[in-house]
PDB file of N, CA and C in Angstrom:
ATOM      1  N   UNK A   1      12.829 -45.021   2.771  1.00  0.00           N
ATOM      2  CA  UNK A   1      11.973 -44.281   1.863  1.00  0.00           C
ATOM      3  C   UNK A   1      11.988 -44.990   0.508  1.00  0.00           C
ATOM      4  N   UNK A   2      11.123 -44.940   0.131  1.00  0.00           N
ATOM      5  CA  UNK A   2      10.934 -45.541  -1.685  1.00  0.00           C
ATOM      6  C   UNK A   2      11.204 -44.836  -2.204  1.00  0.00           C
ATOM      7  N   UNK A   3      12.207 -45.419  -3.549  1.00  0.00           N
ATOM      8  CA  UNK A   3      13.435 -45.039  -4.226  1.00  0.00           C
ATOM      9  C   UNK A   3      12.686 -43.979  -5.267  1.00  0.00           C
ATOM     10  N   UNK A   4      11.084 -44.798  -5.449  1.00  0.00           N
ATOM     11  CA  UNK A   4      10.339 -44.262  -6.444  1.00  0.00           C
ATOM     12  C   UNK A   4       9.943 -42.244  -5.801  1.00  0.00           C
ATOM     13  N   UNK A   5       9.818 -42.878  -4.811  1.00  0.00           N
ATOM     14  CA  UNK A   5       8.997 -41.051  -4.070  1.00  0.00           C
ATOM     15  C   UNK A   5      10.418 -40.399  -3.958  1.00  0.00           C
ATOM     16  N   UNK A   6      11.559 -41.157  -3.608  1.00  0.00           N
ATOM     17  CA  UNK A   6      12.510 -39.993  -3.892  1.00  0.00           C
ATOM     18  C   UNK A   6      13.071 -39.437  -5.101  1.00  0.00           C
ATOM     19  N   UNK A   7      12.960 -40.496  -6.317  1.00  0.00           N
ATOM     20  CA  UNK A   7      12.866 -39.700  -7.535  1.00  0.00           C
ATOM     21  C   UNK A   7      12.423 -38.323  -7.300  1.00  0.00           C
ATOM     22  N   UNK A   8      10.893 -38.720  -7.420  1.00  0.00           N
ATOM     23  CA  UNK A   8       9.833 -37.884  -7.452  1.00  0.00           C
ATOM     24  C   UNK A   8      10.503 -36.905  -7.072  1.00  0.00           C
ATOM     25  N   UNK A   9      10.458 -36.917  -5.548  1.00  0.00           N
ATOM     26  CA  UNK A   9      10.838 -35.527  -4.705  1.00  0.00           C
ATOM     27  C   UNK A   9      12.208 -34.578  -5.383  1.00  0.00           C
ATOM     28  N   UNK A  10      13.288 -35.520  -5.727  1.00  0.00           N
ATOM     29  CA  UNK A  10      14.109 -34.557  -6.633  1.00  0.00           C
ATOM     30  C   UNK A  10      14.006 -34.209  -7.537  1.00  0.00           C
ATOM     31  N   UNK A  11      13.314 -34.700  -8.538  1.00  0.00           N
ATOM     32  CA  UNK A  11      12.975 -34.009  -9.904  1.00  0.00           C
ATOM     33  C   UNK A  11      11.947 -32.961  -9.868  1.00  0.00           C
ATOM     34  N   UNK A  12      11.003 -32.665  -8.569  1.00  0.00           N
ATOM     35  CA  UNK A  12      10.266 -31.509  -8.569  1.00  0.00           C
ATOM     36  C   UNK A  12      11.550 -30.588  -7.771  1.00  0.00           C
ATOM     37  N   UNK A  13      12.194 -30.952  -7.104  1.00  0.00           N
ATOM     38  CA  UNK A  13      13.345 -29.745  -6.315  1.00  0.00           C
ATOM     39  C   UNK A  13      14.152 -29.351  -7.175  1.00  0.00           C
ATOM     40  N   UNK A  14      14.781 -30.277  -8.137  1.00  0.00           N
ATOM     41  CA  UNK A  14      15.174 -29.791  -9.783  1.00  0.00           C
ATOM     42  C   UNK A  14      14.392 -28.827 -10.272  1.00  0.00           C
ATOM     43  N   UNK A  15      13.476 -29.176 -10.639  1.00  0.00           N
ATOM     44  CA  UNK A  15      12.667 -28.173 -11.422  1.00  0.00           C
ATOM     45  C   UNK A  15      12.113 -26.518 -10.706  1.00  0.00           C
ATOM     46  N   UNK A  16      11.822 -26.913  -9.643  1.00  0.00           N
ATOM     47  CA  UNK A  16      11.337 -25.670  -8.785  1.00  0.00           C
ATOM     48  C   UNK A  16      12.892 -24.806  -8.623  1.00  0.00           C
ATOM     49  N   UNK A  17      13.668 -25.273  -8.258  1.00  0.00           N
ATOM     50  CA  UNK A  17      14.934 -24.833  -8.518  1.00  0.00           C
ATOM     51  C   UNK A  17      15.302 -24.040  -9.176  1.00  0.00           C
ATOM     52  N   UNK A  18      15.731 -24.650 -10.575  1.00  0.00           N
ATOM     53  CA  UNK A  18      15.458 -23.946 -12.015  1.00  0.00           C
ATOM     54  C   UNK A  18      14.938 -23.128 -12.553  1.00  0.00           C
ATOM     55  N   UNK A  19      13.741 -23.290 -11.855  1.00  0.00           N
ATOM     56  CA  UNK A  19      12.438 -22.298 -12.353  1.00  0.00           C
ATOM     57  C   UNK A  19      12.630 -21.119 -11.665  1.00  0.00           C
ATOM     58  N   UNK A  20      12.948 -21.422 -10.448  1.00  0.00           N
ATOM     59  CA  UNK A  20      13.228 -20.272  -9.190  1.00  0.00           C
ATOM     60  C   UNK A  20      14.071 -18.975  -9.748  1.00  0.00           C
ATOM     61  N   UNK A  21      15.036 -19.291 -10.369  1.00  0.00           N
ATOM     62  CA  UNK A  21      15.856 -18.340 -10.805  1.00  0.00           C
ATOM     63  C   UNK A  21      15.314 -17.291 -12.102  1.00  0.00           C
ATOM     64  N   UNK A  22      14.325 -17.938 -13.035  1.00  0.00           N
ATOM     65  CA  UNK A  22      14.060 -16.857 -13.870  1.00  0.00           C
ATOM     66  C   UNK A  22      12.732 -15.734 -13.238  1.00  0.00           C
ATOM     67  N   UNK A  23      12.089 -16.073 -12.627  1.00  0.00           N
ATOM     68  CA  UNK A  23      11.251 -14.836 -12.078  1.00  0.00           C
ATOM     69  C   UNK A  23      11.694 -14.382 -11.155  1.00  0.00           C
ATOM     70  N   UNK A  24      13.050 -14.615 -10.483  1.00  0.00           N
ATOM     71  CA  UNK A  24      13.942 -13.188  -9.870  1.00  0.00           C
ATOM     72  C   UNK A  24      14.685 -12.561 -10.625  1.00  0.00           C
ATOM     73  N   UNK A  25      14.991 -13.080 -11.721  1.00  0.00           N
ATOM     74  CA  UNK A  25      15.953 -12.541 -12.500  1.00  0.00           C
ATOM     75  C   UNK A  25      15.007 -11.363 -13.254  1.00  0.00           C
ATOM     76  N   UNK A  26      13.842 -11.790 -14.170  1.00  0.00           N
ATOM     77  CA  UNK A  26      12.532 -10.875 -14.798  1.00  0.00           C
ATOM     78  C   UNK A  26      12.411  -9.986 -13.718  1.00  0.00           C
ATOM     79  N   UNK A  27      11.842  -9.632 -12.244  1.00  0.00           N
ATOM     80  CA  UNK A  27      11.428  -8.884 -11.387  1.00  0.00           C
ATOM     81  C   UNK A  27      12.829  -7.550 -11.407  1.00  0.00           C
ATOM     82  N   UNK A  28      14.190  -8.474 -11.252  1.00  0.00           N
ATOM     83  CA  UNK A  28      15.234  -7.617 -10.892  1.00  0.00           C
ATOM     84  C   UNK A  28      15.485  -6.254 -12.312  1.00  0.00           C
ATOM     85  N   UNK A  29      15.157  -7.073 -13.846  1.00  0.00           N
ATOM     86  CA  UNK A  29      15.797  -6.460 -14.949  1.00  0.00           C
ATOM     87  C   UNK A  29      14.652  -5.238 -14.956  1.00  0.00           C
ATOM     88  N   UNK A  30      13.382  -5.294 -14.707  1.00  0.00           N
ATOM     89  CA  UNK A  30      11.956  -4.786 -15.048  1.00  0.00           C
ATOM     90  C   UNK A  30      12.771  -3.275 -14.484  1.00  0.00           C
ATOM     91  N   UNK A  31      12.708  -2.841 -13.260  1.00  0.00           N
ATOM     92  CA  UNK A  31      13.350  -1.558 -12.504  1.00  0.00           C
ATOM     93  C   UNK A  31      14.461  -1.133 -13.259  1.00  0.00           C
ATOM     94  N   UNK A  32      15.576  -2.430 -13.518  1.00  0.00           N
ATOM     95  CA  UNK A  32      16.147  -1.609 -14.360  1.00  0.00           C
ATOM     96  C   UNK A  32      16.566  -1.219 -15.835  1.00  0.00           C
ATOM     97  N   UNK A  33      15.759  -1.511 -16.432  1.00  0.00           N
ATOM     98  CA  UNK A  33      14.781  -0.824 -17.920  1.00  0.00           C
ATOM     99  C   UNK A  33      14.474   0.139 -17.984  1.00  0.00           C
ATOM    100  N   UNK A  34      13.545   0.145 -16.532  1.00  0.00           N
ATOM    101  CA  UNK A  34      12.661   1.900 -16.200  1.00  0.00           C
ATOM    102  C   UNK A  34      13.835   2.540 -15.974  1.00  0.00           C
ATOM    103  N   UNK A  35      14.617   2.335 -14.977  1.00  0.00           N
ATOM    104  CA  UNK A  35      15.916   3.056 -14.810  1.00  0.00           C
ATOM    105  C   UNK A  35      16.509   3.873 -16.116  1.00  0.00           C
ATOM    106  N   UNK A  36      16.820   3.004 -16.759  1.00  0.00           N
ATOM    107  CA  UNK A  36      18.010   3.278 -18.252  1.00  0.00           C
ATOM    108  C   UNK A  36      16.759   4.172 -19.271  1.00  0.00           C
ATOM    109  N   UNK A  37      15.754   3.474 -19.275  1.00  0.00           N
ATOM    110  CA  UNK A  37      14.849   4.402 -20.421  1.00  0.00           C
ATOM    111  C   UNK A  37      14.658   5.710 -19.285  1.00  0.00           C
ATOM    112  N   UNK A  38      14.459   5.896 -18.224  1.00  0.00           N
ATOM    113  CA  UNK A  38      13.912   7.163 -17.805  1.00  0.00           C
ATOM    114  C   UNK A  38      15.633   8.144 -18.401  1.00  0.00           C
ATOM    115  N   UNK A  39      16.294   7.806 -17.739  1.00  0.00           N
ATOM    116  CA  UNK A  39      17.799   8.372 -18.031  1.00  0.00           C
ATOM    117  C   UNK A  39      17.791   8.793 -19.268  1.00  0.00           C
ATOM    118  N   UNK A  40      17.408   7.776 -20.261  1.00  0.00           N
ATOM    119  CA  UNK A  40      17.276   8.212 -21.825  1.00  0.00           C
ATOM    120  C   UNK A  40      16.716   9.687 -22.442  1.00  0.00           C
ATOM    121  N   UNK A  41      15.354   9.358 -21.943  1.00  0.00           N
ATOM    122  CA  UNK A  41      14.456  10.330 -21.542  1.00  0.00           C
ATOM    123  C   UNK A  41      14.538  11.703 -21.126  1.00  0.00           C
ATOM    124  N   UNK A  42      15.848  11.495 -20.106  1.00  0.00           N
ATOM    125  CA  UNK A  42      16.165  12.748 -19.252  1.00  0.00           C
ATOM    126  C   UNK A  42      17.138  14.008 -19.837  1.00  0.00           C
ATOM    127  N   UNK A  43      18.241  12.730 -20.175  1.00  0.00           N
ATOM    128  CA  UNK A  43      19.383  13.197 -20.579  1.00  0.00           C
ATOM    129  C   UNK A  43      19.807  13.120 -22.317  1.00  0.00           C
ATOM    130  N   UNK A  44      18.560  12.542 -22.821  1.00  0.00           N
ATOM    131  CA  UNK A  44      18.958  12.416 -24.457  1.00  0.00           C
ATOM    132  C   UNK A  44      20.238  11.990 -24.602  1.00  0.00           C
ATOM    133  N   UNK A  45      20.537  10.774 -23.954  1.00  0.00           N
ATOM    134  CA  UNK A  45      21.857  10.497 -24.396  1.00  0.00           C
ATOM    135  C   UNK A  45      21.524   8.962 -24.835  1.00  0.00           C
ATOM    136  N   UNK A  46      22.164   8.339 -26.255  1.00  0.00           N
ATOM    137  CA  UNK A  46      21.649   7.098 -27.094  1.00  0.00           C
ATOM    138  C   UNK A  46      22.459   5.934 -26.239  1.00  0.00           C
ATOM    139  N   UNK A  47      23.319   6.428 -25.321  1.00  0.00           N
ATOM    140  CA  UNK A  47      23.629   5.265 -24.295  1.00  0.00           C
ATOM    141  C   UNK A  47      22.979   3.953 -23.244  1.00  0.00           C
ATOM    142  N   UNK A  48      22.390   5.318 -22.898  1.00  0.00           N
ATOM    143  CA  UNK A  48      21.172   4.883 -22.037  1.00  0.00           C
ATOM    144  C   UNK A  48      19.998   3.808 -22.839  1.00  0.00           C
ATOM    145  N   UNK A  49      19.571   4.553 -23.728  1.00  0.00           N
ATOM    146  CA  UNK A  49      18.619   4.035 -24.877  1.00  0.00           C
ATOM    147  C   UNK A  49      19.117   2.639 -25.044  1.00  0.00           C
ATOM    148  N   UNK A  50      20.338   2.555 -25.602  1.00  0.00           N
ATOM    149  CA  UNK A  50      21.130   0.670 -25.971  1.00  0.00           C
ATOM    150  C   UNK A  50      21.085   0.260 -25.213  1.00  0.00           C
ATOM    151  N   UNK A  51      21.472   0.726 -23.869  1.00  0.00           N
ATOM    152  CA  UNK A  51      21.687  -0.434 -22.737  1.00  0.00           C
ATOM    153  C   UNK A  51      19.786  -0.799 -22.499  1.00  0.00           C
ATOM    154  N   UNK A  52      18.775   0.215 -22.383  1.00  0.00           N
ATOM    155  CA  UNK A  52      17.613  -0.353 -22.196  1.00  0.00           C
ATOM    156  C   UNK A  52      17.260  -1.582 -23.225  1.00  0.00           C
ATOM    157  N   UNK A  53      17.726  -1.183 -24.348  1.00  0.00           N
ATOM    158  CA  UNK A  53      17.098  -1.883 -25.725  1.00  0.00           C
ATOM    159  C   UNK A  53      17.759  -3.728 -25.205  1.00  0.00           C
ATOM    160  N   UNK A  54      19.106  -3.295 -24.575  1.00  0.00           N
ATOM    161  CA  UNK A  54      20.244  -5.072 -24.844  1.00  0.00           C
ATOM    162  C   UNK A  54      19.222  -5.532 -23.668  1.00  0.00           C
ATOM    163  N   UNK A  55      19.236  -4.854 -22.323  1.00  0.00           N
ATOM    164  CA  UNK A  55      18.226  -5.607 -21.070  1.00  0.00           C
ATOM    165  C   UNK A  55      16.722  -6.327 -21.460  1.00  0.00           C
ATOM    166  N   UNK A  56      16.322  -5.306 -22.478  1.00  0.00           N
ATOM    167  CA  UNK A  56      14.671  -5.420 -22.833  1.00  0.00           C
ATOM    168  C   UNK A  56      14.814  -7.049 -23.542  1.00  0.00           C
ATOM    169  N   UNK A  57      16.148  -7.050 -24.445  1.00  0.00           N
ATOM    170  CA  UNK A  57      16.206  -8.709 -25.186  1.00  0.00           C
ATOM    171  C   UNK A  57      16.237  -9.421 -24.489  1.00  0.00           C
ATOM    172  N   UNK A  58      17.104  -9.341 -23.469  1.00  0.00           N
ATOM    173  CA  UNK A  58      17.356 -10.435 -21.982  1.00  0.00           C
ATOM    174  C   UNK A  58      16.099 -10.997 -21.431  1.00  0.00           C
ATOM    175  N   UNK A  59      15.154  -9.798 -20.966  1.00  0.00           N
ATOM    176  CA  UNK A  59      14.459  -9.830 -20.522  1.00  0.00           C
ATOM    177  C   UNK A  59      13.194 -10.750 -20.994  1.00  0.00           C
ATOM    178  N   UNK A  60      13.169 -10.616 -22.659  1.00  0.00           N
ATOM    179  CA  UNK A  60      12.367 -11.179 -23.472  1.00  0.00           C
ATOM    180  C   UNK A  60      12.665 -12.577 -22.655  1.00  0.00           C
ATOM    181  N   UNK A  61      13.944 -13.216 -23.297  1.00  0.00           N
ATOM    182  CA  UNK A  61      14.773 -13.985 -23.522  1.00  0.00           C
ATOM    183  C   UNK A  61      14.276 -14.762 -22.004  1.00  0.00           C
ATOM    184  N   UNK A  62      14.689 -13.903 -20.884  1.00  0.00           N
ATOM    185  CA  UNK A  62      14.862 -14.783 -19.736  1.00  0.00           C
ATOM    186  C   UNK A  62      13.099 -15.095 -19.239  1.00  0.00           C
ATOM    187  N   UNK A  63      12.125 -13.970 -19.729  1.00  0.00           N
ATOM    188  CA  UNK A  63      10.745 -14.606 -19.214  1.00  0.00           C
ATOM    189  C   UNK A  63       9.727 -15.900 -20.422  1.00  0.00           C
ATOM    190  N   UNK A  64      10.545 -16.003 -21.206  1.00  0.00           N
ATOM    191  CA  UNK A  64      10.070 -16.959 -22.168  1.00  0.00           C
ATOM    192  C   UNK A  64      10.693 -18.064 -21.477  1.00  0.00           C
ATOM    193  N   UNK A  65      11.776 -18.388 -20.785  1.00  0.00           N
ATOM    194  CA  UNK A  65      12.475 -19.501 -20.246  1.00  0.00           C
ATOM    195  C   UNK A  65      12.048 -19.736 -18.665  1.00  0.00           C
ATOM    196  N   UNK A  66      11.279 -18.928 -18.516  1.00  0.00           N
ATOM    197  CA  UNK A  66      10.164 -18.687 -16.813  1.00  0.00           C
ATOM    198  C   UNK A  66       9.479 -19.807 -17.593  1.00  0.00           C
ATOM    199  N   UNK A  67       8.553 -19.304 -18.315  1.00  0.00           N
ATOM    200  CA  UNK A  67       7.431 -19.782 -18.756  1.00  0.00           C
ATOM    201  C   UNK A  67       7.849 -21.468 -19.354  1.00  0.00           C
ATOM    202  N   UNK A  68       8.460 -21.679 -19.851  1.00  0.00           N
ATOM    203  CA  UNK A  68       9.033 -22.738 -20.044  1.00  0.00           C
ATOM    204  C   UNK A  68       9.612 -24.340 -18.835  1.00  0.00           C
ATOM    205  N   UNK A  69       9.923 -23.428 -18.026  1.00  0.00           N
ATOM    206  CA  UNK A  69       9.817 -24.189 -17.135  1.00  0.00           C
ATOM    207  C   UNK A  69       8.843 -24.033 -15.812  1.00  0.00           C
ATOM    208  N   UNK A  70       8.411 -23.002 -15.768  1.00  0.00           N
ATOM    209  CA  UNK A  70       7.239 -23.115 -15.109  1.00  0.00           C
ATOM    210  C   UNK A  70       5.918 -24.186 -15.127  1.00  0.00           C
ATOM    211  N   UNK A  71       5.605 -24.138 -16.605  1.00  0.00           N
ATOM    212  CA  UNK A  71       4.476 -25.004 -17.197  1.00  0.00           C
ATOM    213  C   UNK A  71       4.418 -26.416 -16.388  1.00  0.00           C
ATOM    214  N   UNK A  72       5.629 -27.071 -16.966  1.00  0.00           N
ATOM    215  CA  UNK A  72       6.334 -28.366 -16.018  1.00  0.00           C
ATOM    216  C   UNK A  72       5.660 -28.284 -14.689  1.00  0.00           C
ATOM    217  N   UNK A  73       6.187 -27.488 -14.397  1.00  0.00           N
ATOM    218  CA  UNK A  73       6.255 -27.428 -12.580  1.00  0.00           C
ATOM    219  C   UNK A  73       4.892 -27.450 -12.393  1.00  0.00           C
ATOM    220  N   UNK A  74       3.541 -27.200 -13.186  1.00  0.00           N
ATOM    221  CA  UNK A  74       2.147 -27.167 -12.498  1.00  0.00           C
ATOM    222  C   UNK A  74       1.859 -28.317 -12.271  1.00  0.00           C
ATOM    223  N   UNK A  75       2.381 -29.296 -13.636  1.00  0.00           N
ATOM    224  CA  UNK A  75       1.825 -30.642 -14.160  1.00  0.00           C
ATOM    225  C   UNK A  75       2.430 -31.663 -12.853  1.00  0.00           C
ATOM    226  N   UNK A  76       3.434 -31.336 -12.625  1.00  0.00           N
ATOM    227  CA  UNK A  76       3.828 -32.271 -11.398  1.00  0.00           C
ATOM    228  C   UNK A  76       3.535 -32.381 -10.086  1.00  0.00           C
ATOM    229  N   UNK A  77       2.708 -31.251  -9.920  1.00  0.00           N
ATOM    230  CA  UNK A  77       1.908 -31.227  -8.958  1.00  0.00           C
ATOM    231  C   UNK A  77       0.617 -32.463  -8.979  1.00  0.00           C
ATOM    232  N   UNK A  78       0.131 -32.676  -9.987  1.00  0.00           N
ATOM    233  CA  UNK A  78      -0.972 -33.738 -10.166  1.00  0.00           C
ATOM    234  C   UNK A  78      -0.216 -35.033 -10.807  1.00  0.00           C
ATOM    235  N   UNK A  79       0.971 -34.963 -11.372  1.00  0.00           N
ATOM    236  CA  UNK A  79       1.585 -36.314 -11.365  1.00  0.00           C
ATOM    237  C   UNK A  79       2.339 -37.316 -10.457  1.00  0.00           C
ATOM    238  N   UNK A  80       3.298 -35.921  -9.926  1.00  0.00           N
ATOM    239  CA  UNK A  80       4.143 -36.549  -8.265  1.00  0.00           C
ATOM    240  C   UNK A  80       3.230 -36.828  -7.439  1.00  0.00           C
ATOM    241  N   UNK A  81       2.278 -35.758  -7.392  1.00  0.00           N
ATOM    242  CA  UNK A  81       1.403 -36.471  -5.942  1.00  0.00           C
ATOM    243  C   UNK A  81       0.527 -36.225  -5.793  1.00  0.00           C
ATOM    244  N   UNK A  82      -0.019 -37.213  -6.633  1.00  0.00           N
ATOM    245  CA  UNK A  82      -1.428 -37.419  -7.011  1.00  0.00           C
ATOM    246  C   UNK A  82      -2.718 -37.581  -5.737  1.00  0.00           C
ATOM    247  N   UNK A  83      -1.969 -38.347  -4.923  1.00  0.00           N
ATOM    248  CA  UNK A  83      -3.030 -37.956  -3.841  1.00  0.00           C
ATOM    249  C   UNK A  83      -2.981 -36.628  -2.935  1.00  0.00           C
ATOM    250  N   UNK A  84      -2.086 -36.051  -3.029  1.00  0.00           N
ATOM    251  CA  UNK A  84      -2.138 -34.689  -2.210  1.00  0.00           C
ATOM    252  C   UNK A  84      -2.904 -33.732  -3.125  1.00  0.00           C
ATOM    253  N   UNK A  85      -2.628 -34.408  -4.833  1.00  0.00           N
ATOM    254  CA  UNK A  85      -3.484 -33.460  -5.508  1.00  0.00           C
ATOM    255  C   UNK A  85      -5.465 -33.430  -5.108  1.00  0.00           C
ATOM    256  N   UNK A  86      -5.277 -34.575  -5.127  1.00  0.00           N
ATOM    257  CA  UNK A  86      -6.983 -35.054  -4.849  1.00  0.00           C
ATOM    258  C   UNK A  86      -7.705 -34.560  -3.930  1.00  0.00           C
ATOM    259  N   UNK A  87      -6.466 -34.544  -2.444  1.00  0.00           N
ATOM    260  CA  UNK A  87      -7.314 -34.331  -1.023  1.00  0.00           C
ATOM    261  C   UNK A  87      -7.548 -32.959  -1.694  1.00  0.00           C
ATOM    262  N   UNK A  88      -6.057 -31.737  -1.960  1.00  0.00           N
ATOM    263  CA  UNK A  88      -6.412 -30.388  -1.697  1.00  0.00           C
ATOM    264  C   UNK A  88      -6.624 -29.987  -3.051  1.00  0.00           C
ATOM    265  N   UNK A  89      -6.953 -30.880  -4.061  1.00  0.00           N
ATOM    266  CA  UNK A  89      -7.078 -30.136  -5.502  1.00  0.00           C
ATOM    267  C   UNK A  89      -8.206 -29.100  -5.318  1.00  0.00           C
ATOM    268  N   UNK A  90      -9.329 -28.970  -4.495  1.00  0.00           N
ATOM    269  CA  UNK A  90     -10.592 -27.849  -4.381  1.00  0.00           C
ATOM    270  C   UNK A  90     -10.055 -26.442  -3.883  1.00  0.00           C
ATOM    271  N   UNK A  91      -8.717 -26.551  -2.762  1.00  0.00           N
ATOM    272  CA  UNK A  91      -7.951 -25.756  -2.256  1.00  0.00           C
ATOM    273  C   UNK A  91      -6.716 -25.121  -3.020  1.00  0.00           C
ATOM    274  N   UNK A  92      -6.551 -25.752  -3.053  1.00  0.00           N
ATOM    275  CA  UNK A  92      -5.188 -25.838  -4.842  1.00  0.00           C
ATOM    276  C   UNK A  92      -5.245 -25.276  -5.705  1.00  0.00           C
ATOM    277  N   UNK A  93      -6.165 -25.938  -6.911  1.00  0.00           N
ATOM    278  CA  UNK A  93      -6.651 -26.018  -8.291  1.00  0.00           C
ATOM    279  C   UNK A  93      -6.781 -24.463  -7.862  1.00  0.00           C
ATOM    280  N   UNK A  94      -7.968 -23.591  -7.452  1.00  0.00           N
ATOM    281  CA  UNK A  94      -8.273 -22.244  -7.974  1.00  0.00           C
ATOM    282  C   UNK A  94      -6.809 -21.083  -8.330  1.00  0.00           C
ATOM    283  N   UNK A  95      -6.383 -20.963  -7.316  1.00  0.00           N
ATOM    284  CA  UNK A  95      -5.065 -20.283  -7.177  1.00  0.00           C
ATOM    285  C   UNK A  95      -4.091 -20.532  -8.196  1.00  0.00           C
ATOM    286  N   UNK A  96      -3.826 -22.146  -8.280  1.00  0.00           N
ATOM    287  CA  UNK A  96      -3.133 -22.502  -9.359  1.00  0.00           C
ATOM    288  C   UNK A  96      -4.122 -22.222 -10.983  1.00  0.00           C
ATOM    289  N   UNK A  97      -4.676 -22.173 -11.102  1.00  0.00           N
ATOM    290  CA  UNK A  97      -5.369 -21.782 -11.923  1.00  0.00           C
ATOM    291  C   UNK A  97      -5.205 -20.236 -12.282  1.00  0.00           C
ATOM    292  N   UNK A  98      -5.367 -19.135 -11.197  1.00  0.00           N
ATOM    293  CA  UNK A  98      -5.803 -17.882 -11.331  1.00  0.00           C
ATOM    294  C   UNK A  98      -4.400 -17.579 -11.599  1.00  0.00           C
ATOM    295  N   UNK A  99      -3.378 -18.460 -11.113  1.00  0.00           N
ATOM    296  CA  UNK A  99      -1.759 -18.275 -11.299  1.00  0.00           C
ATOM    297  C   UNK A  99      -1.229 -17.758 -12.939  1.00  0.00           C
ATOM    298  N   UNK A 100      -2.152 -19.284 -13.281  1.00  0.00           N
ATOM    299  CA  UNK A 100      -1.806 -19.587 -14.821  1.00  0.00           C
ATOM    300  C   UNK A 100      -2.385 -18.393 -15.630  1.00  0.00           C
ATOM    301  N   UNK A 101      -3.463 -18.037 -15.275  1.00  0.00           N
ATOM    302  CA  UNK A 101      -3.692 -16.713 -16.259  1.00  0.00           C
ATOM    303  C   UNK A 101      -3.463 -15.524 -16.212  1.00  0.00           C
ATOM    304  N   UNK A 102      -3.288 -14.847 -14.338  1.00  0.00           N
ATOM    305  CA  UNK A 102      -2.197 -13.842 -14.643  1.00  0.00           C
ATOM    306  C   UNK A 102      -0.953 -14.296 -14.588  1.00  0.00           C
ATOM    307  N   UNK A 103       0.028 -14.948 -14.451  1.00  0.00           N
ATOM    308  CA  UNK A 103       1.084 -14.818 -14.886  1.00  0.00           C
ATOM    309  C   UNK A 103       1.958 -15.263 -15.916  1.00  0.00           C
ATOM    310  N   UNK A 104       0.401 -15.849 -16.843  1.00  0.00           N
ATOM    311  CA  UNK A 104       1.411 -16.612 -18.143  1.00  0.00           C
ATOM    312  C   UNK A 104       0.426 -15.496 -19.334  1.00  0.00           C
ATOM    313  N   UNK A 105      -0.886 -15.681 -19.048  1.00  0.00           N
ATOM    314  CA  UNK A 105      -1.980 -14.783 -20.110  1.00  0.00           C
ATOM    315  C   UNK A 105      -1.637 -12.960 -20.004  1.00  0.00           C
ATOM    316  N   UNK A 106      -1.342 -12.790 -18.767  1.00  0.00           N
ATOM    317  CA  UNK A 106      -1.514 -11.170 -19.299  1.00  0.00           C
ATOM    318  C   UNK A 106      -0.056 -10.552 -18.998  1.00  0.00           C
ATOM    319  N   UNK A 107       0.722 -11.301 -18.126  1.00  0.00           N
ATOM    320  CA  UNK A 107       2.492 -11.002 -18.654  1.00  0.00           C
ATOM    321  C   UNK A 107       2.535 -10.936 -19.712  1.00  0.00           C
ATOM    322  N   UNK A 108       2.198 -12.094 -20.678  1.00  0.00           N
ATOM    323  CA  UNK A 108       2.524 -12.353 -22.270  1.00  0.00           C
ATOM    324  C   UNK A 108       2.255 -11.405 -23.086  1.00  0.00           C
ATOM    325  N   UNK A 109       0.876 -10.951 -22.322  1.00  0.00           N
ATOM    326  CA  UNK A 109       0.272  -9.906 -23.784  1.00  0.00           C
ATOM    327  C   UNK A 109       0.864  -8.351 -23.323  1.00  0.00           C
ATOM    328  N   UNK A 110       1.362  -8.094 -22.072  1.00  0.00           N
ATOM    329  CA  UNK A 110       2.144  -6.887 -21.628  1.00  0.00           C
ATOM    330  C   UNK A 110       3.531  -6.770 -22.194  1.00  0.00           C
ATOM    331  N   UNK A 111       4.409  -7.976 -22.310  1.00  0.00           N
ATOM    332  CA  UNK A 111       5.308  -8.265 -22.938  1.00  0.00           C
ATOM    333  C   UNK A 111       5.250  -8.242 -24.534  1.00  0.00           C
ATOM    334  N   UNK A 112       4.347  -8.781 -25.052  1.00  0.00           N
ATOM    335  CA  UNK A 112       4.155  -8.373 -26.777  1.00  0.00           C
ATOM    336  C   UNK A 112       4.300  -6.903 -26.275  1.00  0.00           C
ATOM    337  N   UNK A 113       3.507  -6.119 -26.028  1.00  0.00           N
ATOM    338  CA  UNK A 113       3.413  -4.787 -26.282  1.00  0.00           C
ATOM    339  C   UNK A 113       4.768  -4.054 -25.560  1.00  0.00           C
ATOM    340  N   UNK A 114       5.098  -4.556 -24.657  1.00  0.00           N
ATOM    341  CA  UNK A 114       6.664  -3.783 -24.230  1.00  0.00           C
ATOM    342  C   UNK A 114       7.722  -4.270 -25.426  1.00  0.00           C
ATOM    343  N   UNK A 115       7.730  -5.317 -26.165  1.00  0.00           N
ATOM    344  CA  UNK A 115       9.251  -5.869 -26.923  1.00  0.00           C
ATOM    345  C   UNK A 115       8.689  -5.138 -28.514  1.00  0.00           C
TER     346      UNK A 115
END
């Protein structure tokens, strides 16, 4: 195999990797936010309330670092492999596209308004 395509191939398994971990981590904290604020809610107790408030920073914290390495990860799709981009870019491109705007455009602006 060429030394060059196996670069390639590990620095996108790096990255997809990496990336992998912050939108399970965002999905897992989201439930429990609702959790701790409903409790808040329930029981008027300012416990509940802090622990939602410390998760909600995390949460900030850990989907700004999604997005961060996510971005990467589109671009290497048309840099690593450029001809797989070409054959299926008509098949590809839309999805990856419709990707980029719900999950970077209207997370973002749901997130301003939740933090």
């Amino acid at each position: 195999m060429d030394d060059a395509l196996l670069m390639h191939r590990l620095h996108f398994a790096f990255t997809v990797t990496f990336h992998y971990l912050f939108p399970q981590l965002t999905m897992g904290l989201a439930p429990l936010i609702v959790v701790f604020k409903s409790l808040y809610l329930h029981t008027d107790n300012p416990l509940y309330n802090r622990a939602a408030r410390f998760w909600a920073k995390l949460f900030g914290i850990n989907f700004v670092l999604g997005v961060v390495t996510g971005i990467p990860m589109e671009f290497q799709f048309g840099t690593n492999w450029a001809e797989f981009a070409r054959v299926t870019g008509g098949v590809i491109g839309q999805p990856l596209v419709m990707e980029g705007v719900f999950a970077f455009f209207l997370e973002s602006a749901f997130l301003g308004l939740f933090l």
